[in-house]
Protein backbone atom coordinates (compact mmCIF):
# COMPACT_ATOMS: atom_id res chain seq x y z
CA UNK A 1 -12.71 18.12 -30.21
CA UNK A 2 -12.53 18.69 -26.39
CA UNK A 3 -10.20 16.09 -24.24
CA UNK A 4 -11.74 15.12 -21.51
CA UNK A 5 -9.04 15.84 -18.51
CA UNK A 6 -10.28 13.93 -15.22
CA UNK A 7 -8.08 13.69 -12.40
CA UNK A 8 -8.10 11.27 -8.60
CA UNK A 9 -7.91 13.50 -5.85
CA UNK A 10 -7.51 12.28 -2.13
CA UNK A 11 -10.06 9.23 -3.93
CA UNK A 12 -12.76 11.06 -6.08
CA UNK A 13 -12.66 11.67 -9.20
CA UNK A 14 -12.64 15.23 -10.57
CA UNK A 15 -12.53 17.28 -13.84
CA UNK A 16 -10.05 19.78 -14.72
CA UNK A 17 -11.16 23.27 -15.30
CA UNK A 18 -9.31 25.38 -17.47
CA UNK A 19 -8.29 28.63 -16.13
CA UNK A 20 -5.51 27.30 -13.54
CA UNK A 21 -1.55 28.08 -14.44
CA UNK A 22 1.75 26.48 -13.09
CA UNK A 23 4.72 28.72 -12.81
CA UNK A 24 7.27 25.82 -11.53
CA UNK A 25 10.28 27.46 -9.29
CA UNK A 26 12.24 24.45 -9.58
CA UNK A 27 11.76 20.01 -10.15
CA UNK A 28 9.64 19.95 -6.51
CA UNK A 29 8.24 23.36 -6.10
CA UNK A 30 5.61 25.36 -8.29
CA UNK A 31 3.13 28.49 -7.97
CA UNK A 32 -0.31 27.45 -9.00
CA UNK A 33 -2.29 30.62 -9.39
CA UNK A 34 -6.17 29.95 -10.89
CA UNK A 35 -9.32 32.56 -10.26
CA UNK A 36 -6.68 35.49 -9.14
CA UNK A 37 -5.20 33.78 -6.51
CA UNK A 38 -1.88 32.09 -5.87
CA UNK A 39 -0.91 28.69 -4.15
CA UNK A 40 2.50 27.62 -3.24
CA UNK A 41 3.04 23.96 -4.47
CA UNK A 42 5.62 20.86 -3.81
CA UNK A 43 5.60 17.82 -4.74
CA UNK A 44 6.30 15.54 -1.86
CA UNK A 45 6.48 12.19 -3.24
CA UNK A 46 6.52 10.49 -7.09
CA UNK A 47 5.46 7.00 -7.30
CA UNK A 48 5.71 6.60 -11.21
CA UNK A 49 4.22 3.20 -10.94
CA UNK A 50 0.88 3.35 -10.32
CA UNK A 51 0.76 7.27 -11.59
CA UNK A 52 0.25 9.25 -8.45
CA UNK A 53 1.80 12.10 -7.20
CA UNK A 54 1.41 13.65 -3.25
CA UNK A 55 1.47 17.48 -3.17
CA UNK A 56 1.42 19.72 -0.57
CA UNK A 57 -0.72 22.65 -1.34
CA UNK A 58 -1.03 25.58 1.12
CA UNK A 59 0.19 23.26 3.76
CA UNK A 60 -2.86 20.65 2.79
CA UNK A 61 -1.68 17.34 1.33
CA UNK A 62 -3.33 15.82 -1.64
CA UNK A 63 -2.76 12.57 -3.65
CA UNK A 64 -3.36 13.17 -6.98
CA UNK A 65 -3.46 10.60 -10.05
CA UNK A 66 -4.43 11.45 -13.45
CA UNK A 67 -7.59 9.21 -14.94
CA UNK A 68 -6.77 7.79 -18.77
CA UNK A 69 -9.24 6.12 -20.62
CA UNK A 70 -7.10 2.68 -20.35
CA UNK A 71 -8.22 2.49 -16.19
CA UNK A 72 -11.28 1.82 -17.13
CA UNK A 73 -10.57 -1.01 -19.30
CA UNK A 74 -8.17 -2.36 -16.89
CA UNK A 75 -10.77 -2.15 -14.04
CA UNK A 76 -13.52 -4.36 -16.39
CA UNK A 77 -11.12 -6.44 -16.67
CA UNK A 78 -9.77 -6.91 -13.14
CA UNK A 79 -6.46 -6.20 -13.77
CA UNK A 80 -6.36 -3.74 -11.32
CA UNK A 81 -7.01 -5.87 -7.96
CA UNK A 82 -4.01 -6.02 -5.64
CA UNK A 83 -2.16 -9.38 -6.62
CA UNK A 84 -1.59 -11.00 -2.60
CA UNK A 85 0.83 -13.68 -1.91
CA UNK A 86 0.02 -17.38 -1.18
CA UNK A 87 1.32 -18.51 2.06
CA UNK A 88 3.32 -22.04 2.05
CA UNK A 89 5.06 -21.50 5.21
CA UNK A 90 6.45 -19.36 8.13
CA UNK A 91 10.06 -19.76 9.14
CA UNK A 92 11.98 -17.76 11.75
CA UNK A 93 13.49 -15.06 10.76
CA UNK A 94 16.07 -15.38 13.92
CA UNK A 95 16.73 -17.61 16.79
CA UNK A 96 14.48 -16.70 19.92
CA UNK A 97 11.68 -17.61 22.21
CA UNK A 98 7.66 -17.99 21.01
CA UNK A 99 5.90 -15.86 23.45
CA UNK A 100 2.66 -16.54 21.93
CA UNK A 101 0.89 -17.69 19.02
CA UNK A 102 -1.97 -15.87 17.80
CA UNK A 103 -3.09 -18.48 15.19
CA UNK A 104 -4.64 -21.93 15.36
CA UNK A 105 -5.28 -24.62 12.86
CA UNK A 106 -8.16 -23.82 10.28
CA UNK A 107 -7.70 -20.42 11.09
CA UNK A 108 -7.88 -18.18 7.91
CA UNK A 109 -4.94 -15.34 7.72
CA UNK A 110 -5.08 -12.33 5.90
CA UNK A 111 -1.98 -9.27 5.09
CA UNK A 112 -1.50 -7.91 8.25
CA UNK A 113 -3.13 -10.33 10.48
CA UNK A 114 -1.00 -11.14 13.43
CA UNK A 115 0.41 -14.87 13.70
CA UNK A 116 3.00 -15.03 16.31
CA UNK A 117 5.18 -13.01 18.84
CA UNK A 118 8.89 -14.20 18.93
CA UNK A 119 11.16 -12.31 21.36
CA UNK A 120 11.08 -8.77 20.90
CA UNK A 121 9.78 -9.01 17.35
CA UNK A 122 5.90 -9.97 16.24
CA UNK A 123 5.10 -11.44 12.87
CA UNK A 124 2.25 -10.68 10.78
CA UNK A 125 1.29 -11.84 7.45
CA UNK A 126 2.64 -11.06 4.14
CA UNK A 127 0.07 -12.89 2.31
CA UNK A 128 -3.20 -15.02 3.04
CA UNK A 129 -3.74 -18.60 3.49
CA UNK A 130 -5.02 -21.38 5.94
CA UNK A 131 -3.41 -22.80 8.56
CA UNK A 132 -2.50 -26.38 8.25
CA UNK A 133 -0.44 -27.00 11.36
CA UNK A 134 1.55 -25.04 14.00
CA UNK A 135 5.15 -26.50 14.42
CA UNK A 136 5.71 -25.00 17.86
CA UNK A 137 4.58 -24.44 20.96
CA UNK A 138 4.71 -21.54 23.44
CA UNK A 139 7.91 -20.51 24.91
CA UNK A 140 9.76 -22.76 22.97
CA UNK A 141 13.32 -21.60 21.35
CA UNK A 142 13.54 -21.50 17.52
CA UNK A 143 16.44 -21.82 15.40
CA UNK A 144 16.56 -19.05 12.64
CA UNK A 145 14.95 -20.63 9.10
CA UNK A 146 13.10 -22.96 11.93
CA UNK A 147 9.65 -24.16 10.43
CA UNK A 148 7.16 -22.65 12.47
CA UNK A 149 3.86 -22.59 10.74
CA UNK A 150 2.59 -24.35 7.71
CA UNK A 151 -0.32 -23.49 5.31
CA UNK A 152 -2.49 -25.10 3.06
């Protein structure tokens, strides 16, 4: 019986081919040679977690994960959605002065989403939630651990 080998590259799925060797010159670098001709391989970054690999290729980068019959299952189930935090509230990291606030009441924020600028330093969003109330007020001077912003 014939194992299925399918493979996320750069995002789309692919099957392996047979035909293709790996001569590996060391942990990070390989020769991949498949059809007569050779490519110089390294693997630029691990991330064991969520099975992926980043290879450089000829100078080309490619992410590269390996598809097993248990990502499917984990996909009908919706395991595999991004867990993202729920906000409670923003406190200052450091004393300084609000030079603006980006967010109002009622407003939704999402990762990313910028919520205020405090001297030399802007905050965005580690997580999503609504805004309940805004503690402060332009150009006033926090205390670090100050409550700025609370959700619901």
């Amino acid at each position: 019986m014939a194992v299925e080998k399918k493979f996320i590259v750069d995002g789309v799925e692919i099957e392996a081919h047979s035909g293709a060797n790996i001569l590996w010159k060391n942990r990070d670098f390989f020769e991949l040679t498949y059809k007569g001709q050779s490519f110089n391989g390294e693997i630029v970054k691990r991330d064991i977690e969520n099975k992926k690999l980043t290879l450089k290729l000829n100078h080309r980068i490619f992410e590269i994960r390996k598809k097993f019959e248990l990502d499917a299952l984990i996909a009908k189930l919706g395991l595999d959605k991004v867990k993202v935090k729920k906000l409670k509230e923003l406190e200052s990291p450091m004393p300084g002065r609000i030079l603006s606030i980006h967010v109002k009441v009622g407003d939704h924020v999402k990762v990313g989403d910028p919520i205020l600028s405090l001297e030399a330093m802007k905050i965005k969003s580690d997580g999503e939630g609504i805004v309940k109330s805004v503690a402060i007020k332009k150009e006033e001077v926090v205390d670090k651990g100050q409550l700025l912003i609370e959700f619901e």
